[in-house]
N, C-alpha and C. Protein backbone atom coordinates (compact mmCIF):
# COMPACT_ATOMS: atom_id res chain seq x y z
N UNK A 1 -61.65 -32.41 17.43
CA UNK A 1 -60.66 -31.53 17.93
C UNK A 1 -61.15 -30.11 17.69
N UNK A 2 -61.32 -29.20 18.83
CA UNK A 2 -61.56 -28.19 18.61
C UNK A 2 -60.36 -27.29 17.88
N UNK A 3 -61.15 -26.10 17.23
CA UNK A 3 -60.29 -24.97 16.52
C UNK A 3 -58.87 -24.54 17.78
N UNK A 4 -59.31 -24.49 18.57
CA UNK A 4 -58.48 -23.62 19.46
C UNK A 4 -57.30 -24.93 19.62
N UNK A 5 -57.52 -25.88 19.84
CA UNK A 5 -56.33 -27.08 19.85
C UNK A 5 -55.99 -27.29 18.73
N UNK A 6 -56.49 -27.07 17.55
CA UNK A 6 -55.19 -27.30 16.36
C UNK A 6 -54.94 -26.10 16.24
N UNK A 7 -55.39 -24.67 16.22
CA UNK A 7 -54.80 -23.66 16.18
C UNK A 7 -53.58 -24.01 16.99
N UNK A 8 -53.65 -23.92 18.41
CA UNK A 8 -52.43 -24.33 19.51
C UNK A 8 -51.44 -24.79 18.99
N UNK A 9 -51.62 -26.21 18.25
CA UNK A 9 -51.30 -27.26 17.98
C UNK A 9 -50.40 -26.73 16.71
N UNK A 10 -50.71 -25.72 15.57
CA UNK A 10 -50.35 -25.13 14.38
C UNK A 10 -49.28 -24.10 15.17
N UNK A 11 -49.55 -23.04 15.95
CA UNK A 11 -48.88 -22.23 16.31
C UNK A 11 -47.61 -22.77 17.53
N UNK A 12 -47.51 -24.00 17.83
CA UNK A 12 -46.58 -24.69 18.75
C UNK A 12 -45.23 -24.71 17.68
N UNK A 13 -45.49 -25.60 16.45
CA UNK A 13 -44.18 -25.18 15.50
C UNK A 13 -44.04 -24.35 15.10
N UNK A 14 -44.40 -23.54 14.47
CA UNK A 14 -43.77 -21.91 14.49
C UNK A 14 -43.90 -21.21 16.01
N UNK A 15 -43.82 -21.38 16.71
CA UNK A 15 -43.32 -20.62 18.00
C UNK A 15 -41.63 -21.97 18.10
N UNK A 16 -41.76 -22.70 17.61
CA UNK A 16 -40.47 -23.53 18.11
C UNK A 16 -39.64 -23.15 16.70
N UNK A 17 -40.29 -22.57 15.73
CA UNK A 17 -39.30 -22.55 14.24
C UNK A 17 -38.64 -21.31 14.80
N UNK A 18 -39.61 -19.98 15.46
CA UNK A 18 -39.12 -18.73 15.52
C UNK A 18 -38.10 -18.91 16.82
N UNK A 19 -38.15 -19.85 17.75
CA UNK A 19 -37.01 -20.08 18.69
C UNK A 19 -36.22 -20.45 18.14
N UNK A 20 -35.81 -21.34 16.84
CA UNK A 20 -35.00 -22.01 16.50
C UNK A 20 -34.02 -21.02 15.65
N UNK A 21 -34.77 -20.10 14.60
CA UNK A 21 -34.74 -18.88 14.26
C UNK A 21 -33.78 -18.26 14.98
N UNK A 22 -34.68 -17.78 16.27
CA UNK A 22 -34.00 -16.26 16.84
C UNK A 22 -32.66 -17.35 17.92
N UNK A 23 -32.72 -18.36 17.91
CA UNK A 23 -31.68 -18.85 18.78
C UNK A 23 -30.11 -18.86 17.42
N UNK A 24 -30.42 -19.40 16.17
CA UNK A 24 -29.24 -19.11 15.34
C UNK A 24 -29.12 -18.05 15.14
N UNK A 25 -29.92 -17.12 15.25
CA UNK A 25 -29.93 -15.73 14.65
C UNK A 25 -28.66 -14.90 15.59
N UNK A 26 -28.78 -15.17 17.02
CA UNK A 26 -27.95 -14.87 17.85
C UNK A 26 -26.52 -15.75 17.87
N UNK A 27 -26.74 -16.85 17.60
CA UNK A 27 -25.66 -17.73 17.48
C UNK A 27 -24.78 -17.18 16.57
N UNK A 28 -24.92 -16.75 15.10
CA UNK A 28 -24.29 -16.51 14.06
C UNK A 28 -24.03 -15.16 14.26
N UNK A 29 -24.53 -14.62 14.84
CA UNK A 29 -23.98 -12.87 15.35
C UNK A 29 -23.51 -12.56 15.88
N UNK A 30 -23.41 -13.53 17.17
CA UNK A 30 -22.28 -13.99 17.93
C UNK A 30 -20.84 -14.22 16.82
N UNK A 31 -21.15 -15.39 16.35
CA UNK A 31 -20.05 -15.83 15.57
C UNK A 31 -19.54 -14.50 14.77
N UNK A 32 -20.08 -14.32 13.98
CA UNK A 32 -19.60 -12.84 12.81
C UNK A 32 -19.22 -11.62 13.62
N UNK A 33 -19.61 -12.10 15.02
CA UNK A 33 -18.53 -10.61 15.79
C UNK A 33 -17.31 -10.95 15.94
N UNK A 34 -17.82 -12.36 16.70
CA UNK A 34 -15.57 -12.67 17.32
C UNK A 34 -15.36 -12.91 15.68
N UNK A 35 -15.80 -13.46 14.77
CA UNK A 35 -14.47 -13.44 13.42
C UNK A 35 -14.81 -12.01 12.83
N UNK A 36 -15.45 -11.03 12.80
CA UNK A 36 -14.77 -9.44 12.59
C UNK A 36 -14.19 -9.16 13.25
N UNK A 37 -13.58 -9.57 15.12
CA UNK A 37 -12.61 -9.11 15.78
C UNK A 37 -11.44 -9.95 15.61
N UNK A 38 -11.45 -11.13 15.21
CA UNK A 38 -10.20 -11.24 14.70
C UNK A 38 -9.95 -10.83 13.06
N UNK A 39 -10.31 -10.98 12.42
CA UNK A 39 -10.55 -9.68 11.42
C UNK A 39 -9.99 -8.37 11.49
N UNK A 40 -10.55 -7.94 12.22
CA UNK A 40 -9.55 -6.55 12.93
C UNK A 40 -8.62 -6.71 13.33
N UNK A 41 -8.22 -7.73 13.94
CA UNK A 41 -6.79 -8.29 14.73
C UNK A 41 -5.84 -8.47 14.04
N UNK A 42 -6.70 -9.43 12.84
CA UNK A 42 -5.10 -9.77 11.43
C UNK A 42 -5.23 -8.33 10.30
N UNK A 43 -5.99 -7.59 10.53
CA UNK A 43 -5.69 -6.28 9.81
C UNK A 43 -4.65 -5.38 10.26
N UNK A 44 -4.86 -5.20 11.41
CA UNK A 44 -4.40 -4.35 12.74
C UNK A 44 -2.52 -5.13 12.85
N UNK A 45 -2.76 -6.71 12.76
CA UNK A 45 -1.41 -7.52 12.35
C UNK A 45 -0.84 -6.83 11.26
N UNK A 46 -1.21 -7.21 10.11
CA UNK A 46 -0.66 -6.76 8.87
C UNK A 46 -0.35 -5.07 8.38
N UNK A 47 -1.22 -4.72 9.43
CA UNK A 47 -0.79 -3.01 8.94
C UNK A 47 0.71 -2.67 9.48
N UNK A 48 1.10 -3.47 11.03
CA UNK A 48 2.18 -3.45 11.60
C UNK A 48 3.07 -4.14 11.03
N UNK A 49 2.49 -4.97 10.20
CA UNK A 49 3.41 -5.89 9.33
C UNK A 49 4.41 -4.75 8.58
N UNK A 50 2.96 -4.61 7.52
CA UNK A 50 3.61 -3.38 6.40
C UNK A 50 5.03 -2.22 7.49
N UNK A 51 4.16 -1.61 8.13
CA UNK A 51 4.89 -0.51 8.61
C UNK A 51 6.54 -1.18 8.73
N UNK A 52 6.41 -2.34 9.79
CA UNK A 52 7.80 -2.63 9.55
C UNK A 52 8.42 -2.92 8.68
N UNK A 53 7.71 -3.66 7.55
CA UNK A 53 8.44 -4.04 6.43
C UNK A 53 8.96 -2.48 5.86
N UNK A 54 8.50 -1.68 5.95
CA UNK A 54 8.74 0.07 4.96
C UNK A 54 9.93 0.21 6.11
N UNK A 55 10.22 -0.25 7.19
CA UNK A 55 11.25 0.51 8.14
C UNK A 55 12.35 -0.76 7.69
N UNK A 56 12.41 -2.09 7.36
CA UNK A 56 13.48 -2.72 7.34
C UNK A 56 14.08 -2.20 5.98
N UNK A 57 12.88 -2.22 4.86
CA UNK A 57 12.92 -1.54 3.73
C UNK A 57 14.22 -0.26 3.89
N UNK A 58 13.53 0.76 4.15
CA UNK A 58 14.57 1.99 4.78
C UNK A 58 16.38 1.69 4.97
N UNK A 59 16.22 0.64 6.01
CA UNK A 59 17.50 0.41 6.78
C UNK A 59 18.32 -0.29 5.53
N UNK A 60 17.78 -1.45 4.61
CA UNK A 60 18.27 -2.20 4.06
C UNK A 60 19.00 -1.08 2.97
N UNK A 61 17.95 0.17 2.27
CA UNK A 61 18.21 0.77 1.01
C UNK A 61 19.65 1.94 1.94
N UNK A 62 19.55 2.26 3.26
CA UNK A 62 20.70 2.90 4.18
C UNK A 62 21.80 1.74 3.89
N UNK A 63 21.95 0.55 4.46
CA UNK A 63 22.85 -0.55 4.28
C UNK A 63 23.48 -0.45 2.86
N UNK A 64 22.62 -0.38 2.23
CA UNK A 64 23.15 -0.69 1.47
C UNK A 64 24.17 0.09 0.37
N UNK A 65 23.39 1.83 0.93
CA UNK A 65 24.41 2.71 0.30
C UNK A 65 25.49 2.67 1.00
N UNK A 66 25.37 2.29 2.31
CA UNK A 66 26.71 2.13 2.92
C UNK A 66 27.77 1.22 2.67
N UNK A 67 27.00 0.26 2.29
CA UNK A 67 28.56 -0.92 1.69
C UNK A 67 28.75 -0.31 0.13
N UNK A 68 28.10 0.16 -0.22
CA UNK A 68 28.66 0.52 -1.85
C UNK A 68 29.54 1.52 -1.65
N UNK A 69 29.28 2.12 -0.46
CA UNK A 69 30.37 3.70 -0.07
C UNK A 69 31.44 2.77 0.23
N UNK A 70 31.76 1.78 1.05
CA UNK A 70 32.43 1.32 1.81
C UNK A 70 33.64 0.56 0.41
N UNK A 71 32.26 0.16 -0.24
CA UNK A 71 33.22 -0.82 -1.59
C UNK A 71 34.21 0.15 -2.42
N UNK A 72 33.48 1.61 -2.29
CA UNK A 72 34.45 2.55 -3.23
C UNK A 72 35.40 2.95 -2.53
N UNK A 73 35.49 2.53 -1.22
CA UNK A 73 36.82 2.97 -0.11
C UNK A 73 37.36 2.27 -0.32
N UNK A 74 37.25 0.99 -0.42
CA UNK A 74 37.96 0.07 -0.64
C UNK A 74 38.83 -0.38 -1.62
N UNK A 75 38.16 0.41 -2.54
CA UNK A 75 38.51 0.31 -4.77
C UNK A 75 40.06 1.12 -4.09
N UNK A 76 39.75 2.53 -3.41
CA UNK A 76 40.30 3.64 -3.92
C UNK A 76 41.60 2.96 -2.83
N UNK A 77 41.79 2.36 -1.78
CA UNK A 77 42.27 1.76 -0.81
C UNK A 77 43.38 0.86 -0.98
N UNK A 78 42.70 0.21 -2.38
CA UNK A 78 43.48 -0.99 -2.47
C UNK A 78 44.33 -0.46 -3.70
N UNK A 79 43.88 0.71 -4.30
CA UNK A 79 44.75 1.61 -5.84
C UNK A 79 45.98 2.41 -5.01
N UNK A 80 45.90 2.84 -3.94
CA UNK A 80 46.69 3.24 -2.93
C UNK A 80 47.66 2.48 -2.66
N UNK A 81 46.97 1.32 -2.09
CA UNK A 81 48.19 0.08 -1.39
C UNK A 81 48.90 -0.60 -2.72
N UNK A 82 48.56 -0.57 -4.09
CA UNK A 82 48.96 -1.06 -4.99
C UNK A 82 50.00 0.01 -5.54
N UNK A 83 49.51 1.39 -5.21
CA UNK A 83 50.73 2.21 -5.76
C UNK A 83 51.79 2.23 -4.63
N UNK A 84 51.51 2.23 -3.55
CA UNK A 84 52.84 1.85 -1.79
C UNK A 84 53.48 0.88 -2.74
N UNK A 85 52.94 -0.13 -3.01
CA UNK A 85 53.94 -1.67 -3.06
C UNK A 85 54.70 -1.20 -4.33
N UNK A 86 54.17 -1.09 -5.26
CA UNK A 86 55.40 -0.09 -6.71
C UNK A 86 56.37 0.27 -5.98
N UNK A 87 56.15 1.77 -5.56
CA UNK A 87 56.69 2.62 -5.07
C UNK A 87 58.05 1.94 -4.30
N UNK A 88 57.21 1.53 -3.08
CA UNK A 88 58.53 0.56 -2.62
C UNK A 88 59.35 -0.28 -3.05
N UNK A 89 58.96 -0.90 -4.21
CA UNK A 89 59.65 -2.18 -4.62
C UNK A 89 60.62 -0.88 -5.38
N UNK A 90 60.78 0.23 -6.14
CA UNK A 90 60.76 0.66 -7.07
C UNK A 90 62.36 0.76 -7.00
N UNK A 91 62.99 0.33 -5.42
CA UNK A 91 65.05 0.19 -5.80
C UNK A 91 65.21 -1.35 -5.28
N UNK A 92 64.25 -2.11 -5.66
CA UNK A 92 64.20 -3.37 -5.39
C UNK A 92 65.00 -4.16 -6.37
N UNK A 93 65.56 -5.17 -6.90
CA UNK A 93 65.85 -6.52 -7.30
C UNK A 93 65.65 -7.36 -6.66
N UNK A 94 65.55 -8.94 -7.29
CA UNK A 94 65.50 -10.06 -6.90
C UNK A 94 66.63 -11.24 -7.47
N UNK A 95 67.51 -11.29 -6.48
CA UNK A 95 68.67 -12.29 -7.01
C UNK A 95 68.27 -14.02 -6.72
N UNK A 96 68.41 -14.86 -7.48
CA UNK A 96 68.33 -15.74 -7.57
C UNK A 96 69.58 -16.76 -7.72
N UNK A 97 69.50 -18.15 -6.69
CA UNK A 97 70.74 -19.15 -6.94
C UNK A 97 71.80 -19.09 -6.26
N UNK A 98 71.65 -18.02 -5.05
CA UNK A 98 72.59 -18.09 -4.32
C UNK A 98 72.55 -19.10 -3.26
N UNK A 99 73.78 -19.95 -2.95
CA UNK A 99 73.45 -21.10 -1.76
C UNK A 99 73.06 -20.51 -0.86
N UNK A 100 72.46 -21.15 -0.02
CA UNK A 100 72.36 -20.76 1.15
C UNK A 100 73.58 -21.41 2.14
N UNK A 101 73.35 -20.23 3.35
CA UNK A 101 74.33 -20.99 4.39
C UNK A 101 73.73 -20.80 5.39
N UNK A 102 74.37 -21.75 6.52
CA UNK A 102 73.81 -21.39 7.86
C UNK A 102 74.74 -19.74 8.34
N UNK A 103 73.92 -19.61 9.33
CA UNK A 103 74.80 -18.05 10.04
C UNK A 103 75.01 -17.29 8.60
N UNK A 104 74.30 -17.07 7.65
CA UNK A 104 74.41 -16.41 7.02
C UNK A 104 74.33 -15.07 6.67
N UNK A 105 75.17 -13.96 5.59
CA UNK A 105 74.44 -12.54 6.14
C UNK A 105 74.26 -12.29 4.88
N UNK A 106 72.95 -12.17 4.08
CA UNK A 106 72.54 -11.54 2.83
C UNK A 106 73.17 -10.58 2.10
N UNK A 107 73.46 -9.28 2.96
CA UNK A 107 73.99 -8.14 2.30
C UNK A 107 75.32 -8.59 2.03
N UNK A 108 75.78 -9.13 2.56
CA UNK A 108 77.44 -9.44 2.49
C UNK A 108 77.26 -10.29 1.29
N UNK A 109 76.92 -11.43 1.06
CA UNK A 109 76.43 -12.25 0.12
C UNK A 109 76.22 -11.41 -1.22
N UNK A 110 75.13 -10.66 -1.04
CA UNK A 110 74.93 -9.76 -2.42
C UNK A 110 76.35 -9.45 -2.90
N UNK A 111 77.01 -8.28 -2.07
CA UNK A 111 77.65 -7.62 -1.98
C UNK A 111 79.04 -8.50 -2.54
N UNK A 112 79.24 -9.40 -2.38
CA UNK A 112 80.36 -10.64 -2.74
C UNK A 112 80.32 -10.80 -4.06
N UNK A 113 78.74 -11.15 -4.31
CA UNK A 113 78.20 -11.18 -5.82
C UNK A 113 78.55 -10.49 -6.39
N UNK A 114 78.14 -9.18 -6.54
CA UNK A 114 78.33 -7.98 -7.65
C UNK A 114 79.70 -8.21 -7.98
N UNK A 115 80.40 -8.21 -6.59
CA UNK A 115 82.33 -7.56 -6.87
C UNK A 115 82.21 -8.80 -7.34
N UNK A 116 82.82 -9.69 -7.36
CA UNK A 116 82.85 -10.74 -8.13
C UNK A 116 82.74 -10.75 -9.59
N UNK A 117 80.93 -11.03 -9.91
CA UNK A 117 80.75 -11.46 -11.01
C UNK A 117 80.27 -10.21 -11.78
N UNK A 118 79.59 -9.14 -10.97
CA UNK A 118 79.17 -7.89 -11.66
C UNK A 118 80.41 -6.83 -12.17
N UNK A 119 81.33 -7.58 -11.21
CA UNK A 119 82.32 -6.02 -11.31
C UNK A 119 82.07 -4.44 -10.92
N UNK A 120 81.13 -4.58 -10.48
CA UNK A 120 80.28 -3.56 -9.43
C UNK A 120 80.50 -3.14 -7.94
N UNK A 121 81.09 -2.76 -7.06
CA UNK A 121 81.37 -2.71 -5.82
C UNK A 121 80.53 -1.86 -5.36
N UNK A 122 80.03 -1.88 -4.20
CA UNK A 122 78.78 -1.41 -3.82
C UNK A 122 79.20 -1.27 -1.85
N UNK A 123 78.75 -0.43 -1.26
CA UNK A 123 79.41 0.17 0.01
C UNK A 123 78.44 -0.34 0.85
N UNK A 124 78.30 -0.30 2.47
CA UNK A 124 77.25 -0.96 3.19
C UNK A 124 76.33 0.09 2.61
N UNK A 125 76.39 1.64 2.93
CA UNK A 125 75.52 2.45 2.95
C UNK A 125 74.72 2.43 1.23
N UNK A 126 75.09 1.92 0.60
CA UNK A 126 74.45 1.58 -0.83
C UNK A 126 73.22 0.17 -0.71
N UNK A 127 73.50 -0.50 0.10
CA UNK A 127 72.57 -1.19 -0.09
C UNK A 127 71.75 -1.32 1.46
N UNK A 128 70.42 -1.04 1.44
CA UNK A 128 69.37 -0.90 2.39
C UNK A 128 69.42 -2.02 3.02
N UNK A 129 69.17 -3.44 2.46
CA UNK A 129 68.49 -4.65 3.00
C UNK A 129 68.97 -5.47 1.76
N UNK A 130 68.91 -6.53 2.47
CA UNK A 130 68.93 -7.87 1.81
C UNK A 130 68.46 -9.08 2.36
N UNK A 131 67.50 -9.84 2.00
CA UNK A 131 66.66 -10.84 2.52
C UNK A 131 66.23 -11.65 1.84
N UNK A 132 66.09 -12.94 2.31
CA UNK A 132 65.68 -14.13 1.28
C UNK A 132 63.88 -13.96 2.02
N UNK A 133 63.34 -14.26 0.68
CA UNK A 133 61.96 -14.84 0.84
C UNK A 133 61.63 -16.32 1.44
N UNK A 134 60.87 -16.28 1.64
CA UNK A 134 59.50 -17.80 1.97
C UNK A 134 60.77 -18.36 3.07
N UNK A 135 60.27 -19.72 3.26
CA UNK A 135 60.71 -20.80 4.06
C UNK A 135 61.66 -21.62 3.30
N UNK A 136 62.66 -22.04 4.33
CA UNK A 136 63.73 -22.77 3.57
C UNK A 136 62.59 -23.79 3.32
N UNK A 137 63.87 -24.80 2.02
CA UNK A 137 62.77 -25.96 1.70
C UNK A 137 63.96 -26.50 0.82
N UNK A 138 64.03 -27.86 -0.07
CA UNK A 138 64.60 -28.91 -0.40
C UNK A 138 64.23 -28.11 -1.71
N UNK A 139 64.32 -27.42 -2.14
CA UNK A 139 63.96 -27.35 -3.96
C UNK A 139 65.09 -26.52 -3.99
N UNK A 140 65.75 -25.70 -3.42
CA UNK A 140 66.65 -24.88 -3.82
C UNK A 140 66.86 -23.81 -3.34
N UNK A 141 67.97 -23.01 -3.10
CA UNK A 141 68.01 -21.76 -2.66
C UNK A 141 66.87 -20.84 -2.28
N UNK A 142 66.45 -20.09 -1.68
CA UNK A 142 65.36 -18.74 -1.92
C UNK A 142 65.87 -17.78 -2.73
N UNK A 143 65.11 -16.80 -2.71
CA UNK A 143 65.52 -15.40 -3.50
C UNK A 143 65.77 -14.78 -2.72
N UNK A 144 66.57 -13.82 -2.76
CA UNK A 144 67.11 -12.71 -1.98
C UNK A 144 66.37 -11.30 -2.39
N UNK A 145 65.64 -10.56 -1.70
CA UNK A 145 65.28 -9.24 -2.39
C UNK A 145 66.48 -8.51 -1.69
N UNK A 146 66.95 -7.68 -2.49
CA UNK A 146 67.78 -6.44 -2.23
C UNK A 146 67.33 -5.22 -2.65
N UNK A 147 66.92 -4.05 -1.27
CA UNK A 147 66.97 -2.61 -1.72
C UNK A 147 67.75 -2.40 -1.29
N UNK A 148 68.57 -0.90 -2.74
CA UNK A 148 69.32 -0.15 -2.74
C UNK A 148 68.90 0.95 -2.23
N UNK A 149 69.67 1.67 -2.15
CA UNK A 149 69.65 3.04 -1.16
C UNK A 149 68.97 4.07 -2.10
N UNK A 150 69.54 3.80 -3.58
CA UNK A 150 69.11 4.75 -4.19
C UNK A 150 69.12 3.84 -5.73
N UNK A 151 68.03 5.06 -6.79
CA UNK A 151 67.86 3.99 -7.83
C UNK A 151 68.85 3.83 -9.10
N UNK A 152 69.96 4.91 -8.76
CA UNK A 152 71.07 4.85 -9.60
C UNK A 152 71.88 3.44 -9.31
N UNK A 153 71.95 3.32 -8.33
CA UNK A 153 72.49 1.79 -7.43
C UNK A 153 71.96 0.70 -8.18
N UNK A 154 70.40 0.81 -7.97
CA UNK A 154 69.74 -0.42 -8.62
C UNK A 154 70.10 -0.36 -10.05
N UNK A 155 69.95 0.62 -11.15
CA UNK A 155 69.95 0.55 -12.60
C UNK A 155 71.20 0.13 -12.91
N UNK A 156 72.43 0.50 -12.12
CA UNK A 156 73.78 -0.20 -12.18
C UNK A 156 73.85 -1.59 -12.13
N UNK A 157 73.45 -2.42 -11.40
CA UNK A 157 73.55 -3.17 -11.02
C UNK A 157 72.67 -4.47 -12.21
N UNK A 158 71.13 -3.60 -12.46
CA UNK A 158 70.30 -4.10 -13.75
C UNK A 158 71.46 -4.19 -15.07
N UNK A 159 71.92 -2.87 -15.38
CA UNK A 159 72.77 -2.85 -16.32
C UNK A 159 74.08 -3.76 -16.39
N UNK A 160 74.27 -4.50 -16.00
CA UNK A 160 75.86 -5.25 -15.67
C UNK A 160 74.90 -6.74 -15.56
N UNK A 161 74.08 -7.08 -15.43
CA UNK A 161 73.48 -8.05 -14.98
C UNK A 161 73.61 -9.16 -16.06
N UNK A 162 73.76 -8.87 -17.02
CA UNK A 162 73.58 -9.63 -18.35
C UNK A 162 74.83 -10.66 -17.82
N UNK A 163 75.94 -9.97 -17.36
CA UNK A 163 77.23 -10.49 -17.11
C UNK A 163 77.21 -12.20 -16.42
N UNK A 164 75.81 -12.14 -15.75
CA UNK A 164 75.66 -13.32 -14.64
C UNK A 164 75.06 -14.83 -16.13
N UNK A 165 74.72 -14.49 -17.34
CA UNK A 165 74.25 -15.38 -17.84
C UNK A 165 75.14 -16.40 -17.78
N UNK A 166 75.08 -17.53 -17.78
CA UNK A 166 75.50 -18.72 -17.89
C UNK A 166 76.10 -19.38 -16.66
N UNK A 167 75.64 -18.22 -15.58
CA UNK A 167 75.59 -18.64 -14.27
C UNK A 167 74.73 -18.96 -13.55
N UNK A 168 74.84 -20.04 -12.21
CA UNK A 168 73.49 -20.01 -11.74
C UNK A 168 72.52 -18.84 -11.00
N UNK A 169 73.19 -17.82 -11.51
CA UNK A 169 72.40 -16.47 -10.38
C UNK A 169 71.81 -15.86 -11.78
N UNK A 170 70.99 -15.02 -10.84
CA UNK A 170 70.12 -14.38 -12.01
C UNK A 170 69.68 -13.42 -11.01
N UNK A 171 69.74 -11.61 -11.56
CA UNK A 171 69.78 -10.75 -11.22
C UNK A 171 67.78 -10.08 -12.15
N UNK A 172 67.08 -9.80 -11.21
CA UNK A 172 65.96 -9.42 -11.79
C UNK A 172 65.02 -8.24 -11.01
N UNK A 173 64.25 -7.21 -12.07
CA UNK A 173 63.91 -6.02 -11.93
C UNK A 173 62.95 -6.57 -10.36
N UNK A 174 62.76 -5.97 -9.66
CA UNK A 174 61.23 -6.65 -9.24
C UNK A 174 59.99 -5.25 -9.09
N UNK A 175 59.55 -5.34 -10.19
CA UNK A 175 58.19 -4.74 -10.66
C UNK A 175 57.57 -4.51 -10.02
């Protein structure tokens, strides 16, 4: 075998190693581009990530001073509606044990009561209202709330009240 045919023969695999070579060489450079462009893609993702997360961030720490504002409206709202309901109740009583009747009229009823058993006489224009609470029902009478016109009316009426013990009525502040 001449020099020049095993030379040939020597330089045939390395001319096929350096194809094999420069063919991965391109293959993998290929590859390491598209995964640095998606690379860039889930960076380019996540930076938009962040940004929004800092903007829900924002809205949530806004939200949220807003319901705490909202909760102290509410504190101060409900110290309000708690001083209304005092206030109002404040020529209120609550009589207890009176029968009920059909076609009935409360104020008249009260008003029967006192003269009666209070010894108290009391004029239409003295007493505001008179009304039974809740739903009739099988347990017994309701309560009647009665406002007076005025709170000298009511304290009269507190004061004499003792008079009803050992009866079934019962005359009480309502707080």
């Amino acid at each position: 075998m001449s020099i020049r045919a095993i030379a040939g023969f020597l330089v045939s695999p390395f001319i096929l190693m350096g194809a094999i070579f420069a063919f991965s060489t391109i293959f993998l450079t290929e590859k390491q581009r598209h995964t640095n462009q998606r690379l860039e893609k889930l960076v380019g993702d996540v930076r938009k990530l962040h940004k929004t997360h800092e903007t829900l961030a924002k809205g949530h720490n806004q939200l949220t001073g807003g319901v705490d504002g909202l909760s102290d409206i509410i504190e101060g709202q409900h110290e309000k509606l708690v001083e209304i309901e005092r206030f109002s109740s404040q020529r209120n009583v609550h009589v207890t044990g009176i029968p009920e009747r059909r076609d009935e009229n409360p104020e008249n009823m009260i008003r029967e009561l006192f003269s009666k058993k209070l010894k108290v006489d009391f004029d239409v224009k003295d007493i505001e209202s008179a009304v039974r609470l809740g739903l009739k029902s099988e347990e017994g009478p309701r309560e009647i709330v009665v406002k007076f016109a005025n709170f000298k009316d009511k304290k009269k009426c507190l004061e004499t009240a003792h008079l009803l013990d050992g009866s079934p009525y019962m005359v009480n502040d309502a707080l």
